[in-house]
C-alpha atoms as a PDB file:
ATOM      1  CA  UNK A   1     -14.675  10.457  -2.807  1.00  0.00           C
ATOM      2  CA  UNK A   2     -13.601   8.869  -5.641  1.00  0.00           C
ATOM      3  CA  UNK A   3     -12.548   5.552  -4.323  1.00  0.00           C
ATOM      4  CA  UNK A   4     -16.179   5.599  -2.554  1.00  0.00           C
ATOM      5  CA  UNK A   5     -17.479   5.881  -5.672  1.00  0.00           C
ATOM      6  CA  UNK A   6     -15.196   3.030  -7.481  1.00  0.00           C
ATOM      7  CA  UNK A   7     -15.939   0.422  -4.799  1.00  0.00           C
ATOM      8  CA  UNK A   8     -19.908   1.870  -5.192  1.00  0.00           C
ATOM      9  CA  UNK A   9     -19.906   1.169  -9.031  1.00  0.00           C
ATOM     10  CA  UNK A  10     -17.840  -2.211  -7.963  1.00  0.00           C
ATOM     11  CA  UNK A  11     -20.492  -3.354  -5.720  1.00  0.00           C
ATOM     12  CA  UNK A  12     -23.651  -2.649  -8.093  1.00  0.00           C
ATOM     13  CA  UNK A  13     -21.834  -4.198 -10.964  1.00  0.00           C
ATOM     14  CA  UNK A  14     -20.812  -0.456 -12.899  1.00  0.00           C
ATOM     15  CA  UNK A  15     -17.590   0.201 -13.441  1.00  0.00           C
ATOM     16  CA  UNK A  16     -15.133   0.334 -15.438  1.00  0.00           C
ATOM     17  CA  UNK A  17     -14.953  -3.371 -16.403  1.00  0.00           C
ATOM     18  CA  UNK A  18     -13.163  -6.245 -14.421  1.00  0.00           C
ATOM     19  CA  UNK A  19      -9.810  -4.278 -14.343  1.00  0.00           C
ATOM     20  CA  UNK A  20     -11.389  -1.634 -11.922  1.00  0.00           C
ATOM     21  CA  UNK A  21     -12.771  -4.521  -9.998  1.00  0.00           C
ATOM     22  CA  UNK A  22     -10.176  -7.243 -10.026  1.00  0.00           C
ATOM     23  CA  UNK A  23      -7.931  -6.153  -7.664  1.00  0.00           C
ATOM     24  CA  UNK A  24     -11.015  -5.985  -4.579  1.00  0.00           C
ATOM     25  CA  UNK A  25     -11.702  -9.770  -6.027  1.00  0.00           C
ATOM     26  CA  UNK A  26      -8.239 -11.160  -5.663  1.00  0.00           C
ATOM     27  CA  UNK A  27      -8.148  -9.511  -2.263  1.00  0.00           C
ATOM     28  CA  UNK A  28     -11.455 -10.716  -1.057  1.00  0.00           C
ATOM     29  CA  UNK A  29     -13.138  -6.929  -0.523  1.00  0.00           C
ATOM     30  CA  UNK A  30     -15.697  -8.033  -3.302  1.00  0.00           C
ATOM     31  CA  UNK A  31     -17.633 -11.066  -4.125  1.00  0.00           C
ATOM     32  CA  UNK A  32     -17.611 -11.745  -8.133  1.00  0.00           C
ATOM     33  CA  UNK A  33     -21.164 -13.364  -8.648  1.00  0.00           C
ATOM     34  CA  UNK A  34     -20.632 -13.865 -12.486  1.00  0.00           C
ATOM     35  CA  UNK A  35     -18.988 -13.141 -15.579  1.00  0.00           C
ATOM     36  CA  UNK A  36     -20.650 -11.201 -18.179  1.00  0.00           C
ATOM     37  CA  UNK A  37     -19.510 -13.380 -21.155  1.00  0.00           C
ATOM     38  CA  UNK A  38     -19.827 -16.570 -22.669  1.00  0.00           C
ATOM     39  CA  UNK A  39     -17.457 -18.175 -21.496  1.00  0.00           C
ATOM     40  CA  UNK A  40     -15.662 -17.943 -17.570  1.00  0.00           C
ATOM     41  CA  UNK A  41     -12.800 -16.014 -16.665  1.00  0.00           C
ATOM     42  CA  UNK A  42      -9.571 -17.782 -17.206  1.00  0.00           C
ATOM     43  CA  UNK A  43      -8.983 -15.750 -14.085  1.00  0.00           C
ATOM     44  CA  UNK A  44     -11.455 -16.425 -11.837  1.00  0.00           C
ATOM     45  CA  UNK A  45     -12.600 -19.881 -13.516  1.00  0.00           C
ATOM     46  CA  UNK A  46     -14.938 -21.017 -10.662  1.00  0.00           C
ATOM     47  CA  UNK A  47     -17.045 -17.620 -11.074  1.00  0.00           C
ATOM     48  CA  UNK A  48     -19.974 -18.536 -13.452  1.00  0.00           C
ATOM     49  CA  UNK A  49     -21.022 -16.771 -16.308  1.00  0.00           C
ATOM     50  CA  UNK A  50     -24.328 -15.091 -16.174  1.00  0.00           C
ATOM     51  CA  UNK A  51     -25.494 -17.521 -19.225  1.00  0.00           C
ATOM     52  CA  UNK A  52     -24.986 -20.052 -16.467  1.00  0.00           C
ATOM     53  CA  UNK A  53     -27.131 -18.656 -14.058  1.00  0.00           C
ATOM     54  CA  UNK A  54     -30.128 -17.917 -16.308  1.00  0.00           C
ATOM     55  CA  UNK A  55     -29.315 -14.993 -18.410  1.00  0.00           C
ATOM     56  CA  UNK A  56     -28.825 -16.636 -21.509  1.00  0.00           C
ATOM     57  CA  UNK A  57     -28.540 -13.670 -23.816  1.00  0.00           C
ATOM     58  CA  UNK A  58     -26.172 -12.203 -21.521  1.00  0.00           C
ATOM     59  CA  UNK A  59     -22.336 -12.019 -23.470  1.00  0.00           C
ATOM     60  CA  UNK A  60     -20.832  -8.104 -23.353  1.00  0.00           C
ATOM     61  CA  UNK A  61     -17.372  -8.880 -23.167  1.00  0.00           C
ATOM     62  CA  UNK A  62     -15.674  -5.480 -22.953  1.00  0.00           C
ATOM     63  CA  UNK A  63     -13.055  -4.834 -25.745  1.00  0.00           C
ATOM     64  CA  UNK A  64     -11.011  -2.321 -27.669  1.00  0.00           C
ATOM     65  CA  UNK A  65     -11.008  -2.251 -31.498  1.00  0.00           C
ATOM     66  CA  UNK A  66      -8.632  -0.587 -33.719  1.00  0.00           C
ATOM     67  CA  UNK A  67     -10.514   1.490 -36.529  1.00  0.00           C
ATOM     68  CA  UNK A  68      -8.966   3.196 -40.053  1.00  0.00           C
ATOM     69  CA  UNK A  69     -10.217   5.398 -42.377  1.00  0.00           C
ATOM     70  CA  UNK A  70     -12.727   4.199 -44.858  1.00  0.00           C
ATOM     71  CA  UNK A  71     -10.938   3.341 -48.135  1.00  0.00           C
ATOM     72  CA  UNK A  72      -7.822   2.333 -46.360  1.00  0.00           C
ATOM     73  CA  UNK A  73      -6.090  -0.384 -48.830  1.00  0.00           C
ATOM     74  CA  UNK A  74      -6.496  -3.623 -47.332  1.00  0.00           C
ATOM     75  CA  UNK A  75      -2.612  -4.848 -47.369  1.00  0.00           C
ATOM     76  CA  UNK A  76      -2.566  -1.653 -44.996  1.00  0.00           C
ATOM     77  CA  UNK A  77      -5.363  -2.928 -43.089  1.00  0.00           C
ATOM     78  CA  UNK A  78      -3.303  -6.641 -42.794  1.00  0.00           C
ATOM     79  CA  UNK A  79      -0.252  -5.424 -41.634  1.00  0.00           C
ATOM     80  CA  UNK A  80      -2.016  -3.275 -38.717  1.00  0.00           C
ATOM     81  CA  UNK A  81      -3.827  -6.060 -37.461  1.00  0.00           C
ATOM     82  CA  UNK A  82      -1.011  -8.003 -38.191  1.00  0.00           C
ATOM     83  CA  UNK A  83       2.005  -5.823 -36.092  1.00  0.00           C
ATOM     84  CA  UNK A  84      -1.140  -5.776 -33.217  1.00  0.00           C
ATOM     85  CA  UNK A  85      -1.390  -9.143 -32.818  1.00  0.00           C
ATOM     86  CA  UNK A  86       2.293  -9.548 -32.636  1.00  0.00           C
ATOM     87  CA  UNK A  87       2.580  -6.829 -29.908  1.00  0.00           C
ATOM     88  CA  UNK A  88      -0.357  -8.566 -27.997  1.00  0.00           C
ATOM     89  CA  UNK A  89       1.290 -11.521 -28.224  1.00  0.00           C
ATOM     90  CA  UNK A  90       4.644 -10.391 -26.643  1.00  0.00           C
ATOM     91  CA  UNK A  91       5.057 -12.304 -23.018  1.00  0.00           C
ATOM     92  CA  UNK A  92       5.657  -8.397 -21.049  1.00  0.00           C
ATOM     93  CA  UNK A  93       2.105  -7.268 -22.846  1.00  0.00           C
ATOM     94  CA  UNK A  94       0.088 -10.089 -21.975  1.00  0.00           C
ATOM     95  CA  UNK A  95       1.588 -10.535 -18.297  1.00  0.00           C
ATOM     96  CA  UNK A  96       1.166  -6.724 -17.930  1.00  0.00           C
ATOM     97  CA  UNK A  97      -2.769  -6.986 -19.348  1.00  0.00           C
ATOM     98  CA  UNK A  98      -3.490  -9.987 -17.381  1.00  0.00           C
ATOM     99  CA  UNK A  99      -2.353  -8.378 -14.024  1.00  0.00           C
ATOM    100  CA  UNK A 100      -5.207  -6.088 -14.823  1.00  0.00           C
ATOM    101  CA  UNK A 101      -7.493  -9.048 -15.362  1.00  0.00           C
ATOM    102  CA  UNK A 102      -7.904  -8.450 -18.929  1.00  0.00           C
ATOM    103  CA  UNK A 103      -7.284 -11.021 -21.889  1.00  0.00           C
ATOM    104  CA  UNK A 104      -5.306 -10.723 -24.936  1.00  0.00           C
ATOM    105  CA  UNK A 105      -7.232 -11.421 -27.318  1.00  0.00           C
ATOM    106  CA  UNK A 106      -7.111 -10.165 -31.501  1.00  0.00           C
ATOM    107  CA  UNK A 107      -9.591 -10.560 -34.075  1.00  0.00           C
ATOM    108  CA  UNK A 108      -8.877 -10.205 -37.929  1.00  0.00           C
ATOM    109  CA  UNK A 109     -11.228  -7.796 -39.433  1.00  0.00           C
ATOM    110  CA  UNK A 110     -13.897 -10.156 -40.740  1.00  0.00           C
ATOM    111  CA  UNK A 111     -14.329 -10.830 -36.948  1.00  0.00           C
ATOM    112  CA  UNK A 112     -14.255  -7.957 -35.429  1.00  0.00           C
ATOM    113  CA  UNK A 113     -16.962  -6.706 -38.067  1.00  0.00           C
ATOM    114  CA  UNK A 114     -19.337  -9.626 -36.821  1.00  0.00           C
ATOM    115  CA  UNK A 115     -18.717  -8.272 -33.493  1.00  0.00           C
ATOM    116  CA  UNK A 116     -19.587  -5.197 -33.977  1.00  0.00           C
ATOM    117  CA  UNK A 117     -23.025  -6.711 -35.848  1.00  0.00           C
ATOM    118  CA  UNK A 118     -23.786  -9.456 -33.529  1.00  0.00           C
ATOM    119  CA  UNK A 119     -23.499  -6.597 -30.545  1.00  0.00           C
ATOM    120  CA  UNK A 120     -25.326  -4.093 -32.463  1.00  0.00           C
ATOM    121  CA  UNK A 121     -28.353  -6.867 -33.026  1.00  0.00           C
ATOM    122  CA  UNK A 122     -28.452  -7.497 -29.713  1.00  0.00           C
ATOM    123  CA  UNK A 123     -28.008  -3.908 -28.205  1.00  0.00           C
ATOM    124  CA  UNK A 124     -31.225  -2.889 -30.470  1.00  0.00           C
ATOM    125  CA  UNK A 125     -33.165  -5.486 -29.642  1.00  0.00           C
ATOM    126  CA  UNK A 126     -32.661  -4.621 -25.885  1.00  0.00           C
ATOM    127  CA  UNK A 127     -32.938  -1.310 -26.677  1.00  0.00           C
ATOM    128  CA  UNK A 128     -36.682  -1.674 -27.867  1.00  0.00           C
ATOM    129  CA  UNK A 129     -37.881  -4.372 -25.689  1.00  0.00           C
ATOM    130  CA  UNK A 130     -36.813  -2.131 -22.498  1.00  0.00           C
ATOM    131  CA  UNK A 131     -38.320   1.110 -24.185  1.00  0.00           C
ATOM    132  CA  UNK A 132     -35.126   3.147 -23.748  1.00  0.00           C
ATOM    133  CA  UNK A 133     -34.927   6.773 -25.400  1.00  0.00           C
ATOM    134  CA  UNK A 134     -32.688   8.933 -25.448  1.00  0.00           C
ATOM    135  CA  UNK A 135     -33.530  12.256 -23.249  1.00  0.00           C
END
């Protein structure tokens, strides 16, 4: 049942991300229509992004952050984004993320706070144009 319902969630575009779905791509059991980012997959580079096909306001990369508690000096701060981005970096991480069709990709914390802004902005906005509550 549950692998009905993984290709189901595939299929309608739920899921899990791309790393539930990559594998039916690469094999040819799915067709990827686009990439919900602003820029393509370095993976699948001839998929379009959804920008491209008329969705302009359409960028939700999915992504993991790395949070600490509040007051947590900031040469502590460095140093964990710091030893992440070195273990990111490593050739057997990045080989092992990309067979999963994910991207290694770090932000310092300046950027990663935009992020989290610039998504939050557009999340509301979407929120109240669409009407959704919360039941």
């Amino acid at each position: 049942m549950q692998r009905f319902t993984d290709r189901t969630a595939v299929v309608t575009g739920g899921g899990g991300g791309i790393g539930i779905a990559f594998p039916h791509i690469r094999t040819n059991k799915v067709k990827l229509l686009g990439i919900v980012s602003a820029t393509r997959s370095p993976f699948f580079p001839d998929a379009p992004t959804v920008g491209e096909l008329g969705f302009k306001e359409a960028d939700l990369d999915i992504w993991f952050g790395m949070w600490a508690p509040k007051g947590t000096p900031p040469e502590i701060l460095e140093r964990l984004n710091k030893e992440l981005a070195k273990a990111l970096s490593d050739k057997d991480v990045e080989e092992r993320y990309n067979g999963l069709g994910a991207e290694t990709k770090t932000l310092d914390s300046r950027q990663f706070r935009q992020l989290l802004l610039d998504e939050r902005k557009l999340l509301a906005a979407l929120i109240e144009e669409q009407k959704i509550n919360v039941e």
